[in-house]
PDB file of N, CA and C in Angstrom:
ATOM      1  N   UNK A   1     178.324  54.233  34.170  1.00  0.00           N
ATOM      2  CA  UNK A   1     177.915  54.659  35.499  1.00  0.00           C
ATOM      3  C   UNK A   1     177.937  53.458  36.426  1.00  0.00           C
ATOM      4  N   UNK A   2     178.542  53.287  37.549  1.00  0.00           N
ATOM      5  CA  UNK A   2     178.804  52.812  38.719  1.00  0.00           C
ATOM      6  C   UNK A   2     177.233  52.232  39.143  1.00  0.00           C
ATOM      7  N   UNK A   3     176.149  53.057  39.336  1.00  0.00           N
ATOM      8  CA  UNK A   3     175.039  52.917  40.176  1.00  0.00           C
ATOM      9  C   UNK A   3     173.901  53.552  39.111  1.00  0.00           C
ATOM     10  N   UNK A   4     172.508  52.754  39.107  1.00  0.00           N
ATOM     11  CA  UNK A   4     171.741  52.784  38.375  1.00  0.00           C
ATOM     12  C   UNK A   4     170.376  54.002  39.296  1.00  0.00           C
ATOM     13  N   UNK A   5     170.432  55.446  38.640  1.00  0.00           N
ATOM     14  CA  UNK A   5     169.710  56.063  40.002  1.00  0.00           C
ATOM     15  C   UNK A   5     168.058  55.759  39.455  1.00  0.00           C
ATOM     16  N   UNK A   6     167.392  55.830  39.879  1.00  0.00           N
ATOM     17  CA  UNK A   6     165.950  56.304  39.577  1.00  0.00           C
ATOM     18  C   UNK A   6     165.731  57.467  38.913  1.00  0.00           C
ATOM     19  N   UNK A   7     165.010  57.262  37.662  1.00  0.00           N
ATOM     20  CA  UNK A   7     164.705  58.341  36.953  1.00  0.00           C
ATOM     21  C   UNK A   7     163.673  58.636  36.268  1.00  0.00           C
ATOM     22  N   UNK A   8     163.114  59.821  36.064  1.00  0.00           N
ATOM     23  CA  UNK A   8     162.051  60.767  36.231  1.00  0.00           C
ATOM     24  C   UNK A   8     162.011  61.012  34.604  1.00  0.00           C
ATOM     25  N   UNK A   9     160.836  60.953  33.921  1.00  0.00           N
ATOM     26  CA  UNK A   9     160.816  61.526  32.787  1.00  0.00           C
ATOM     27  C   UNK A   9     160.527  63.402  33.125  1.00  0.00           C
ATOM     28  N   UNK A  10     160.599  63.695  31.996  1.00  0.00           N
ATOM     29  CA  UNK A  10     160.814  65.552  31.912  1.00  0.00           C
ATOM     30  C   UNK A  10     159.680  65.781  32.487  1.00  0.00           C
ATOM     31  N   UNK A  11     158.484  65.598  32.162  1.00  0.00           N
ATOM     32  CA  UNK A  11     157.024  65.467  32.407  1.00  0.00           C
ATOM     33  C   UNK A  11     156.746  65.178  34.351  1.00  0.00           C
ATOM     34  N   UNK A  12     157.050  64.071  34.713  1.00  0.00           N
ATOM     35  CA  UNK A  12     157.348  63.590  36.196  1.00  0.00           C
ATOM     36  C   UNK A  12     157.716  65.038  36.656  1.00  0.00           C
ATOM     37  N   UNK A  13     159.021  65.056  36.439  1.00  0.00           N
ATOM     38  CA  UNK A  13     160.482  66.179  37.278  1.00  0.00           C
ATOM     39  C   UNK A  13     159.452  67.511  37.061  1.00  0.00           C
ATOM     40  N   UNK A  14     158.645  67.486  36.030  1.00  0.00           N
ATOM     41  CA  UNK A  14     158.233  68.840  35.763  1.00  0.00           C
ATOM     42  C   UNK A  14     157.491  68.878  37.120  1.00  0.00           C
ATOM     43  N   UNK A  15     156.119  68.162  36.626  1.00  0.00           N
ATOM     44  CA  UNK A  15     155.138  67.817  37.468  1.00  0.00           C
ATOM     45  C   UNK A  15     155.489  68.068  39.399  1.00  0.00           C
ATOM     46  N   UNK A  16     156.402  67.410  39.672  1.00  0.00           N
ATOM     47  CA  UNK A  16     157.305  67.369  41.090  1.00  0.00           C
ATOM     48  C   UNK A  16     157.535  68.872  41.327  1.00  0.00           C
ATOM     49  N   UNK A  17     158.152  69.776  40.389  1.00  0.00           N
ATOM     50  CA  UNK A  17     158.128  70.767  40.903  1.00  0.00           C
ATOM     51  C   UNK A  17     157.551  71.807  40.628  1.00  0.00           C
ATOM     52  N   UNK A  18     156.127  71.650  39.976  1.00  0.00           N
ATOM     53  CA  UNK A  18     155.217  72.541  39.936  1.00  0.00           C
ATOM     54  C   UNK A  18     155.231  73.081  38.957  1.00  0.00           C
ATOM     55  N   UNK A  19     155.831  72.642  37.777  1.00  0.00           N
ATOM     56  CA  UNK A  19     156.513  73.810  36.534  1.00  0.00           C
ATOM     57  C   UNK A  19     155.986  72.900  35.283  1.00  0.00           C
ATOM     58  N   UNK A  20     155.534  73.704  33.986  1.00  0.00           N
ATOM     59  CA  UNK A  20     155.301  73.215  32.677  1.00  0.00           C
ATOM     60  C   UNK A  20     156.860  72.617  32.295  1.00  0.00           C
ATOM     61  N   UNK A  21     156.264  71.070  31.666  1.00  0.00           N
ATOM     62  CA  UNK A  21     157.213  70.527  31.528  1.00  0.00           C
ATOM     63  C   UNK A  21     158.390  70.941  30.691  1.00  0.00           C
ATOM     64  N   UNK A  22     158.230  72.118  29.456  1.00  0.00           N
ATOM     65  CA  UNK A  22     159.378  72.605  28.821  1.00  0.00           C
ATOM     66  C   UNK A  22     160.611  73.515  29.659  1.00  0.00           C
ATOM     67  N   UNK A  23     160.157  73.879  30.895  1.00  0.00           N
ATOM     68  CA  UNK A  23     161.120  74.765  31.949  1.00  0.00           C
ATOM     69  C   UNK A  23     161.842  73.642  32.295  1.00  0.00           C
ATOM     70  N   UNK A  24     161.732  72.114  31.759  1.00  0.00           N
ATOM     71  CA  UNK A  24     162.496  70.776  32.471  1.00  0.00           C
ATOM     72  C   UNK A  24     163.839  71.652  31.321  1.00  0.00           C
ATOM     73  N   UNK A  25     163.905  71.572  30.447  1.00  0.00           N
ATOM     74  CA  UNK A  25     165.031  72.054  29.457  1.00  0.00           C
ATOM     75  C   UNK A  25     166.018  73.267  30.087  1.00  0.00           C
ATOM     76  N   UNK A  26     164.679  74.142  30.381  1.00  0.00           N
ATOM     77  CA  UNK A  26     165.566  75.301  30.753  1.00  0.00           C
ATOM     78  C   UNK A  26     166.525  75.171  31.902  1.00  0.00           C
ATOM     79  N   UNK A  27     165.719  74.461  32.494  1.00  0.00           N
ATOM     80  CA  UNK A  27     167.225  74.001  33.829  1.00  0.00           C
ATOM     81  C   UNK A  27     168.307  73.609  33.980  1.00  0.00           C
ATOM     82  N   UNK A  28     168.114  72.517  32.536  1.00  0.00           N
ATOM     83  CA  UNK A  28     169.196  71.941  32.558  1.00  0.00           C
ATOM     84  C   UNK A  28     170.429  72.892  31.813  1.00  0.00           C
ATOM     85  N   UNK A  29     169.498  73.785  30.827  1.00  0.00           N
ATOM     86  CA  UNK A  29     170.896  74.739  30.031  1.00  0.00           C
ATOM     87  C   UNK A  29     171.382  75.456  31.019  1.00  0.00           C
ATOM     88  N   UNK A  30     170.575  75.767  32.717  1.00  0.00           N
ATOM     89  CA  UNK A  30     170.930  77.053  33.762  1.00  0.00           C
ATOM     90  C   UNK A  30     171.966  75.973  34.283  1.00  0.00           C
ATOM     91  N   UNK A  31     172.584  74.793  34.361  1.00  0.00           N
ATOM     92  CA  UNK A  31     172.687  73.944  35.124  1.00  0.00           C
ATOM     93  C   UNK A  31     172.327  73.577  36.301  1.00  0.00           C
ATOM     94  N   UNK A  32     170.899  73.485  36.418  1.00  0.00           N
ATOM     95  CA  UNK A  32     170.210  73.605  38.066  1.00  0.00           C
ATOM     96  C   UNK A  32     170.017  71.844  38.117  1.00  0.00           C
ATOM     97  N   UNK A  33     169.686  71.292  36.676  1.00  0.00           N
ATOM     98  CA  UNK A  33     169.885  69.801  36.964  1.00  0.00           C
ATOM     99  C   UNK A  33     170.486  69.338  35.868  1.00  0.00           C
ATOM    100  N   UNK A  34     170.858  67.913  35.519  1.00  0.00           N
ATOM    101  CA  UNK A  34     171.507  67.130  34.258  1.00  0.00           C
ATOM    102  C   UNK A  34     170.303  66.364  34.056  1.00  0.00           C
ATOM    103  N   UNK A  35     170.859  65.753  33.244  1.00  0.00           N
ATOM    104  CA  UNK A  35     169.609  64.745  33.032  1.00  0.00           C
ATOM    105  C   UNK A  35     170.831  63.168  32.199  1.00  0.00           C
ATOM    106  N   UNK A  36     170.403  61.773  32.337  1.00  0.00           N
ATOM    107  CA  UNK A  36     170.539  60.969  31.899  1.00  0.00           C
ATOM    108  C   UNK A  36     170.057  59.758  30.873  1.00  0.00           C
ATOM    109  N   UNK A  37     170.572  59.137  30.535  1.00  0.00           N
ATOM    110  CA  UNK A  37     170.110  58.363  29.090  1.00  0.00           C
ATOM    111  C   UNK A  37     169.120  57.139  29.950  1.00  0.00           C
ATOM    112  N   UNK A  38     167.905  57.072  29.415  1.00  0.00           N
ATOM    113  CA  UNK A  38     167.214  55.690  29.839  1.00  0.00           C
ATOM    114  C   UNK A  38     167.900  54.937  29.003  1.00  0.00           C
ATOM    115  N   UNK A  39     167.457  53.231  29.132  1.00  0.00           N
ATOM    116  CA  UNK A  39     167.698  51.964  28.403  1.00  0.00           C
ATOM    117  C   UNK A  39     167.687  51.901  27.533  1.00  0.00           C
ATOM    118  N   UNK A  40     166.557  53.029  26.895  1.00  0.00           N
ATOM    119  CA  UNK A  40     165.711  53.476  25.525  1.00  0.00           C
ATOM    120  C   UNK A  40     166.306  54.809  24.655  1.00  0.00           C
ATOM    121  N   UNK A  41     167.573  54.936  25.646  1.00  0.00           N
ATOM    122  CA  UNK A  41     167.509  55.844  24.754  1.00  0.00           C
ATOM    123  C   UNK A  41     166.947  57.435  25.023  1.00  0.00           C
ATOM    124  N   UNK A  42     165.969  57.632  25.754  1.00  0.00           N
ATOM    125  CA  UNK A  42     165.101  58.921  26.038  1.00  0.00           C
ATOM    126  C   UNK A  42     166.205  59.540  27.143  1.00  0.00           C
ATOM    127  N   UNK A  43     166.088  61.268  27.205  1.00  0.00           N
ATOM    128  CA  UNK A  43     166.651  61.740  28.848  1.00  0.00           C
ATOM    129  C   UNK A  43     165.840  61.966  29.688  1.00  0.00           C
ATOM    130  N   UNK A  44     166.493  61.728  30.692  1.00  0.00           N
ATOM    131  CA  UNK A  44     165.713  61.595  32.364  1.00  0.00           C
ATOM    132  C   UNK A  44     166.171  62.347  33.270  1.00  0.00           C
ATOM    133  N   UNK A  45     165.421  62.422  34.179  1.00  0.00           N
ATOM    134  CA  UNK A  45     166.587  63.211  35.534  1.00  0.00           C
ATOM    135  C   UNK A  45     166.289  62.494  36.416  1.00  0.00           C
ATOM    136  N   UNK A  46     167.895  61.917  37.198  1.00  0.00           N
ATOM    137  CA  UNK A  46     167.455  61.376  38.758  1.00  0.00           C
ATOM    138  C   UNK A  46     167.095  61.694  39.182  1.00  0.00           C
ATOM    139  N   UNK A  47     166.232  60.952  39.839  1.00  0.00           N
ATOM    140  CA  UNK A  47     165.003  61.954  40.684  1.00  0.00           C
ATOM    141  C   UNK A  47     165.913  61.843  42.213  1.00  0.00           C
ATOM    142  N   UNK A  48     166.876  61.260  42.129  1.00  0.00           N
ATOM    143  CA  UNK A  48     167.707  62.292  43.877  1.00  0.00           C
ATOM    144  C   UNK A  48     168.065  63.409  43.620  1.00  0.00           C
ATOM    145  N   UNK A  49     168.115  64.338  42.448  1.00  0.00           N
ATOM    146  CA  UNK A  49     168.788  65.458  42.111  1.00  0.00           C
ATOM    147  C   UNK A  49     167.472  67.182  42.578  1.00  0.00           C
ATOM    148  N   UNK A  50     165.923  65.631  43.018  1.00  0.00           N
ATOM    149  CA  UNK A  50     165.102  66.813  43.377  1.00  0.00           C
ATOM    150  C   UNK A  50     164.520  66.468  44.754  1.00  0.00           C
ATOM    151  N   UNK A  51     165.167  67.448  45.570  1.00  0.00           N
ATOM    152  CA  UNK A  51     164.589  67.297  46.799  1.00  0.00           C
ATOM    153  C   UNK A  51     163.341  67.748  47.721  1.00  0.00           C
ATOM    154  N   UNK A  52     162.695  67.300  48.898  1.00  0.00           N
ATOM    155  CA  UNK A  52     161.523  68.011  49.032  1.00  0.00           C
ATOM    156  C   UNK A  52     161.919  69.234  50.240  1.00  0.00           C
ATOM    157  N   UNK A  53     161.907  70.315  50.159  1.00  0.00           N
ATOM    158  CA  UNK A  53     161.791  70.890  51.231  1.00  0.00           C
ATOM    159  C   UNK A  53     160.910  71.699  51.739  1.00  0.00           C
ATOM    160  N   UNK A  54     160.157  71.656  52.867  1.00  0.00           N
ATOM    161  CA  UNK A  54     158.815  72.222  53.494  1.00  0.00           C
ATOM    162  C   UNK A  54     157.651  71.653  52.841  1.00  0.00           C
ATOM    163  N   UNK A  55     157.342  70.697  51.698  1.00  0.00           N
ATOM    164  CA  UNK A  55     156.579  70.711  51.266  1.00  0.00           C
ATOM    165  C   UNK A  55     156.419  71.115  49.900  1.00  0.00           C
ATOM    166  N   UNK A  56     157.757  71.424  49.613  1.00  0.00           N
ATOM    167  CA  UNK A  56     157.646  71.806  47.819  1.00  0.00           C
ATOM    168  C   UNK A  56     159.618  71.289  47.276  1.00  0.00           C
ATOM    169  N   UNK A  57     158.947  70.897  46.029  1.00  0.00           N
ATOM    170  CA  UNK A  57     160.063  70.133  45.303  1.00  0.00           C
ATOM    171  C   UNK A  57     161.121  71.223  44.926  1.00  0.00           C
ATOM    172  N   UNK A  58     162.283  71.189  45.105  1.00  0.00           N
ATOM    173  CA  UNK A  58     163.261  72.334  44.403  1.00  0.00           C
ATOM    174  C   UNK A  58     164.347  70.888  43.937  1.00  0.00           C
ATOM    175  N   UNK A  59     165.287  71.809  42.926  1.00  0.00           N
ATOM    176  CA  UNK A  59     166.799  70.949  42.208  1.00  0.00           C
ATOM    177  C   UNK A  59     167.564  71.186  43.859  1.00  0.00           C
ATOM    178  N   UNK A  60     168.164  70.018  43.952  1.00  0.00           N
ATOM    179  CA  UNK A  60     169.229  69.749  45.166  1.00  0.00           C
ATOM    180  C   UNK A  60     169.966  70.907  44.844  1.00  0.00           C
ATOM    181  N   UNK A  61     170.201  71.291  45.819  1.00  0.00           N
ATOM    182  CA  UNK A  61     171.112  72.536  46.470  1.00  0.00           C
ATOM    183  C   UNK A  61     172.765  71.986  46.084  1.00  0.00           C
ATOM    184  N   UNK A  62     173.143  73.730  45.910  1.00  0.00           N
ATOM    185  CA  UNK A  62     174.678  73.109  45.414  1.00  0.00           C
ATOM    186  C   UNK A  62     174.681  72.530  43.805  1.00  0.00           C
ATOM    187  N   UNK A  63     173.860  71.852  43.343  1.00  0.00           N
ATOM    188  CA  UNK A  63     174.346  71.068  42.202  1.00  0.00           C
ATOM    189  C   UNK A  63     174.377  71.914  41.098  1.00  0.00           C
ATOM    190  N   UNK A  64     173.760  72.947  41.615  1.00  0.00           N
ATOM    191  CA  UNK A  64     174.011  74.009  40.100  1.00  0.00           C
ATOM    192  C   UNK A  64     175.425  74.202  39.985  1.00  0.00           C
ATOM    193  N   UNK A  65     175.811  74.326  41.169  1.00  0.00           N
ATOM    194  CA  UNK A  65     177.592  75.173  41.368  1.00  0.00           C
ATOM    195  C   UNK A  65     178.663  73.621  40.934  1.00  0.00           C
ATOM    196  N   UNK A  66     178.190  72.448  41.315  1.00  0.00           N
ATOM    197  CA  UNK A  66     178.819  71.880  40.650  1.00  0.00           C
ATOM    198  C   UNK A  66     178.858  71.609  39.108  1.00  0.00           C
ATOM    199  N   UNK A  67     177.546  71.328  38.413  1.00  0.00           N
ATOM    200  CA  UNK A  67     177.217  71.527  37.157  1.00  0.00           C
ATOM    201  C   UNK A  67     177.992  72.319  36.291  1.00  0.00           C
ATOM    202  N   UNK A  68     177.826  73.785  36.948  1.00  0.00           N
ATOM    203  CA  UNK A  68     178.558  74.724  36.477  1.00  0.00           C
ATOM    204  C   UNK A  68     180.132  74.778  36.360  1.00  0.00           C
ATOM    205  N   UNK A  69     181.023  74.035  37.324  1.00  0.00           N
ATOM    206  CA  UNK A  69     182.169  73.582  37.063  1.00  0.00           C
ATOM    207  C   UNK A  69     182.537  72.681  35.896  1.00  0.00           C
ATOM    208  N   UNK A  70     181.608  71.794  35.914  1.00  0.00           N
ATOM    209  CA  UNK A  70     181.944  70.471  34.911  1.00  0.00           C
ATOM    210  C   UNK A  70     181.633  71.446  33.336  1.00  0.00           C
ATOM    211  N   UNK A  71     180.826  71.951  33.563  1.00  0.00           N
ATOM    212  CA  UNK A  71     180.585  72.575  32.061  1.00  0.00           C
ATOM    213  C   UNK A  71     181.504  73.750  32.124  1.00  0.00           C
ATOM    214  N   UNK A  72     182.329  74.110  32.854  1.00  0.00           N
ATOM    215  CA  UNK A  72     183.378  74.895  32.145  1.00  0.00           C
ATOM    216  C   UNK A  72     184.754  74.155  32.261  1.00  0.00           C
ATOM    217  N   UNK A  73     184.662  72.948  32.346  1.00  0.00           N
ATOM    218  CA  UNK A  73     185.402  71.992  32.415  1.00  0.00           C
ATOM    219  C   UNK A  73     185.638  71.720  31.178  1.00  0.00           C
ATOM    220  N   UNK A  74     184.718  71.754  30.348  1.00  0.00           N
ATOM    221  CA  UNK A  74     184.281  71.484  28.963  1.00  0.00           C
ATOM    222  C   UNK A  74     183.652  70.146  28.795  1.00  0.00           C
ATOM    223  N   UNK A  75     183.320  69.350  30.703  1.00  0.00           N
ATOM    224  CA  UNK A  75     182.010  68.254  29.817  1.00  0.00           C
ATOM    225  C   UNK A  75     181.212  68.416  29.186  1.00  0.00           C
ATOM    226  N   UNK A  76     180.743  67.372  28.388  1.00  0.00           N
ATOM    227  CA  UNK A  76     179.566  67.086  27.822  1.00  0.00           C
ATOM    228  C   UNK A  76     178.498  66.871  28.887  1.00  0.00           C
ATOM    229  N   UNK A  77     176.980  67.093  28.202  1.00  0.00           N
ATOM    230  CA  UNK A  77     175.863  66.369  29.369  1.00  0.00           C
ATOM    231  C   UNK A  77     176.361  64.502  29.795  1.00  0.00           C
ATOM    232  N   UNK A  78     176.643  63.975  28.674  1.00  0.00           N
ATOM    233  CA  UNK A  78     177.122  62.520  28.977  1.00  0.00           C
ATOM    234  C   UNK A  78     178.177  62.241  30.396  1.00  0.00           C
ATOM    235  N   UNK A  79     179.197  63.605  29.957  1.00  0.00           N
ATOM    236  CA  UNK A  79     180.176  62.906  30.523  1.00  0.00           C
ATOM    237  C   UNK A  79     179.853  63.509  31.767  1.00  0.00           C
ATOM    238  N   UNK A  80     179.218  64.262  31.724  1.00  0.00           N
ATOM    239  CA  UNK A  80     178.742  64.633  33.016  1.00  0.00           C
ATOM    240  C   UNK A  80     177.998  63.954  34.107  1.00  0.00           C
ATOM    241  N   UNK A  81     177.084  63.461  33.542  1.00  0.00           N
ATOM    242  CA  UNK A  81     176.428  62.104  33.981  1.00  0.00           C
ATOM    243  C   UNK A  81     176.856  61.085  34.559  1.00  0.00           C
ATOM    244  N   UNK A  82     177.810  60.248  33.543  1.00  0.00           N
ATOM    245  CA  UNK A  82     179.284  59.628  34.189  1.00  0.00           C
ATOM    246  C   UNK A  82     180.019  60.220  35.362  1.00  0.00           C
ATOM    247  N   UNK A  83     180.227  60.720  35.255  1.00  0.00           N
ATOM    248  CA  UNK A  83     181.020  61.403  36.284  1.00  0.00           C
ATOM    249  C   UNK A  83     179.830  61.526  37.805  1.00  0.00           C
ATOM    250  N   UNK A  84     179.318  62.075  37.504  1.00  0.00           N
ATOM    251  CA  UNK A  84     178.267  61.759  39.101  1.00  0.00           C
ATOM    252  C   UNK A  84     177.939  60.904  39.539  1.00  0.00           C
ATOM    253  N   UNK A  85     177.885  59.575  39.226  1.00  0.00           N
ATOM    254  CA  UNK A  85     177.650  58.661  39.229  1.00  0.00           C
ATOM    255  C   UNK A  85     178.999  57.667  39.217  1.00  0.00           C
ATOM    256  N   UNK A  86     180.109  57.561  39.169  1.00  0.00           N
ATOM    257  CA  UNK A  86     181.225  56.747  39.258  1.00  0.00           C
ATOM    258  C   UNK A  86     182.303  57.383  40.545  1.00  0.00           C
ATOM    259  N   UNK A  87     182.603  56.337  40.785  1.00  0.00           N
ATOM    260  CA  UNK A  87     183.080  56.309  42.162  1.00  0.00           C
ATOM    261  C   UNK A  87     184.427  57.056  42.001  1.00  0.00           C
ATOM    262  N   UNK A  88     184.908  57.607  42.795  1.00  0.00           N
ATOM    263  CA  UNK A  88     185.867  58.739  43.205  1.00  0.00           C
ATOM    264  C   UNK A  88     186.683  58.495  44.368  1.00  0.00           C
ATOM    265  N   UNK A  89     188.167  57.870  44.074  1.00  0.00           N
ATOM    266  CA  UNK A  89     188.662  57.482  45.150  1.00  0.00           C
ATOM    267  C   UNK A  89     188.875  58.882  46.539  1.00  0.00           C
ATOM    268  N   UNK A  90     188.877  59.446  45.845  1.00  0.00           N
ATOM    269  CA  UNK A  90     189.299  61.062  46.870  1.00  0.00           C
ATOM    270  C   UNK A  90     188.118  60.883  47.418  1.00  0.00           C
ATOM    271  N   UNK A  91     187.029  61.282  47.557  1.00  0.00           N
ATOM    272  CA  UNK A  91     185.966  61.051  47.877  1.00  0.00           C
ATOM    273  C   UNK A  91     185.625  59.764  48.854  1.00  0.00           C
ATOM    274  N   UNK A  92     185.837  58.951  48.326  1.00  0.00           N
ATOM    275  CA  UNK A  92     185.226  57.489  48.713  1.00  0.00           C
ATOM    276  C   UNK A  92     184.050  57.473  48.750  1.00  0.00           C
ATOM    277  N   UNK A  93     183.157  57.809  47.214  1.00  0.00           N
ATOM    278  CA  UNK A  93     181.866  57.433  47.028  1.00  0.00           C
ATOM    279  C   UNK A  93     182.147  58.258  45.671  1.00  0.00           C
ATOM    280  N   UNK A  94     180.840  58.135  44.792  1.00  0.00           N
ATOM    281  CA  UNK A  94     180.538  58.685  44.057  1.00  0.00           C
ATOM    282  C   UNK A  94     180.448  60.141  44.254  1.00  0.00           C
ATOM    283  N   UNK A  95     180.488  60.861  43.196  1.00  0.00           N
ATOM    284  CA  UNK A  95     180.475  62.281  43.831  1.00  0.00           C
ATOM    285  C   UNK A  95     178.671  63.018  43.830  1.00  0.00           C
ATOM    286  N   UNK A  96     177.864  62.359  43.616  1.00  0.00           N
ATOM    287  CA  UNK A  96     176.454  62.237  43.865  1.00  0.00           C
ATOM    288  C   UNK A  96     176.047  61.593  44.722  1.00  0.00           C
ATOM    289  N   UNK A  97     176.547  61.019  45.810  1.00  0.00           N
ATOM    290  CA  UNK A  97     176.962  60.400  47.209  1.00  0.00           C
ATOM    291  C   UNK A  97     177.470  61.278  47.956  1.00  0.00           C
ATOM    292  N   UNK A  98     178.361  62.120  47.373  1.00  0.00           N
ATOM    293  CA  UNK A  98     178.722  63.322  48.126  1.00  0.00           C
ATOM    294  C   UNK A  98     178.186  64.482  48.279  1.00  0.00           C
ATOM    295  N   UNK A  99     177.572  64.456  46.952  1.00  0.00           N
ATOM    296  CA  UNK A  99     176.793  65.992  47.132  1.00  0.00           C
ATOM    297  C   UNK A  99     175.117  65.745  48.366  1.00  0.00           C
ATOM    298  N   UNK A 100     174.735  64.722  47.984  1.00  0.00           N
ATOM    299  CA  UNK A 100     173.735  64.079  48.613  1.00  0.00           C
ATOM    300  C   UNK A 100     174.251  64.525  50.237  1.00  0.00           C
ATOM    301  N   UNK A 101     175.305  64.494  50.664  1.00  0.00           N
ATOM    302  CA  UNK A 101     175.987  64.384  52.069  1.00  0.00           C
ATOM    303  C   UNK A 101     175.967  65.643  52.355  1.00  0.00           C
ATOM    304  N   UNK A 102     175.789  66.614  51.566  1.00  0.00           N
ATOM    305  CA  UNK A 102     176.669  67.713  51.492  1.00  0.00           C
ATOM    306  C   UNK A 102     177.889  68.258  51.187  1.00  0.00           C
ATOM    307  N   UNK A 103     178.140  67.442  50.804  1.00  0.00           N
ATOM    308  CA  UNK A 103     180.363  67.499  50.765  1.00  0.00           C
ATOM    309  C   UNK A 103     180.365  68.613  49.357  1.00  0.00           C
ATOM    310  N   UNK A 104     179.669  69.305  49.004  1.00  0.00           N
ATOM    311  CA  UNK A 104     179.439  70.095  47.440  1.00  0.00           C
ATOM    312  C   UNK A 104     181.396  70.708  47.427  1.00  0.00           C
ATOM    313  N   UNK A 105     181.845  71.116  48.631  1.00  0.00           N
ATOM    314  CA  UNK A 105     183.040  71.818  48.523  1.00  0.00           C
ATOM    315  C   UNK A 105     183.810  71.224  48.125  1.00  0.00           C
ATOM    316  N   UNK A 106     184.069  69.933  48.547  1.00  0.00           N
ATOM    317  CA  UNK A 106     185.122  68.644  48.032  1.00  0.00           C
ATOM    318  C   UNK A 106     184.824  68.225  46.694  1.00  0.00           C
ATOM    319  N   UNK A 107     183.256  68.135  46.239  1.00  0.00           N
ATOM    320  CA  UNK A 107     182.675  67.811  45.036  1.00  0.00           C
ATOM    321  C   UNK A 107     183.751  68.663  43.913  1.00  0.00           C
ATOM    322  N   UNK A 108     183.222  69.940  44.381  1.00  0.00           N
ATOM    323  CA  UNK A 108     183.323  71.458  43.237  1.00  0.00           C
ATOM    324  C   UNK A 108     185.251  71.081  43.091  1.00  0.00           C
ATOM    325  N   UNK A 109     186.013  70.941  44.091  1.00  0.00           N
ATOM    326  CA  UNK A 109     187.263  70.880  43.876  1.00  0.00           C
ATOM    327  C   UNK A 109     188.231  70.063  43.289  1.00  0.00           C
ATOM    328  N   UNK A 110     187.340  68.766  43.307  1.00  0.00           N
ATOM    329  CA  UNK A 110     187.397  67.561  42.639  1.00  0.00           C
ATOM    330  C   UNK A 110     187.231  67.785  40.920  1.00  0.00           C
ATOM    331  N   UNK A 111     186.266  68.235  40.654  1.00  0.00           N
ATOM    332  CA  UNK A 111     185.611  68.574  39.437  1.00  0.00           C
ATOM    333  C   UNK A 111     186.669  70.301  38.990  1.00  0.00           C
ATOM    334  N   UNK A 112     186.856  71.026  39.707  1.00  0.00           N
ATOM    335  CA  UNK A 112     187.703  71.493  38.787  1.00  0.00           C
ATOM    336  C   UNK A 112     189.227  71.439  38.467  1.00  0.00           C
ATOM    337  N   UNK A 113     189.990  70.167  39.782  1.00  0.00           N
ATOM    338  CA  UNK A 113     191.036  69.666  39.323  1.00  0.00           C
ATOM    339  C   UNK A 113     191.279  68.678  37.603  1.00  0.00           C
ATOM    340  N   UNK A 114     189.864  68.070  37.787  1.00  0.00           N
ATOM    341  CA  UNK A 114     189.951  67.588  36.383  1.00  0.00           C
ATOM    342  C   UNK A 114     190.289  68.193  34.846  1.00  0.00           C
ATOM    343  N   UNK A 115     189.825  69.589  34.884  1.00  0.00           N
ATOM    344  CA  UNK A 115     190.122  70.532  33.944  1.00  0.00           C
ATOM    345  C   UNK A 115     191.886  70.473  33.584  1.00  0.00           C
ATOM    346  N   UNK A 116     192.501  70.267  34.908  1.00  0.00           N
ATOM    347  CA  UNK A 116     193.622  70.599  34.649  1.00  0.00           C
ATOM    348  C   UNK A 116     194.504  69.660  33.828  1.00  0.00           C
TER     349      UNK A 116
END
C-alpha cells in the first residue's frame, strides 16, 4: 500500500457506528466496508471508510458498489486493500482518494476493467 490510513479496531468501527461489535464482520461479508492488516498482524478498518453524517457514523457511500466489483473481480480482502490504497495512473490518486472525492463512477470502471 502506497499510504498508511488510520485504523480502527472492530470494537472502535463498531462503537462509531452504534452497532455490537460482531455486525463489524457482517459488513464486511455485505461489502459495506474492507478491513486491513495492522503491523501486528490483527484486521482493521480505515477509519476514512466511516463517515459522519448529521451526527451519526454510516460506511462511506458508494464503497459498497465498489467493493462489490472487486469481489466479483475475484479479489481477495488483501488484494483488495492494496488496491485502494495504491496509486492509479487513470485516476491520478489512489482510488480511495477518489472515492473520498466522489469519483465512485471512475472508481467502479477502473475496478471492473481489471477483471478483464
Amino acid at each position: 500500500m502506497s499510504e498508511t490510513p488510520r485504523l480502527l479496531s472492530f470494537v472502535d468501527a463498531a462503537e462509531l457506528l452504534g452497532l455490537p461489535p460482531h455486525r463489524i464482520k457482517q459488513l464486511l461479508r455485505e461489502h459495506q466496508l474492507f478491513a486491513v492488516s495492522t503491523p501486528e498482524g490483527k484486521p482493521a478498518i480505515p477509519a476514512e471508510t466511516l463517515v459522519n453524517v448529521d451526527g451519526h457514523w454510516i460506511p462511506l457511500e458508494n464503497l459498497q458498489g465498489t467493493l462489490t466489483v472487486l469481489a466479483d473481480c475475484g479479489f481477495s480482502a488483501e488484494e483488495v486493500a492494496a488496491w485502494m490504497y495504491t496509486y492509479e495512473e487513470e485516476l491520478e490518486e489512489t482510488p480511495m482518494e477518489a472515492l473520498l472525492r466522489g469519483r465512485h463512477h471512475r472508481v467502479n470502471n477502473i475496478a471492473r476493467m481489471l477483471a478483464l
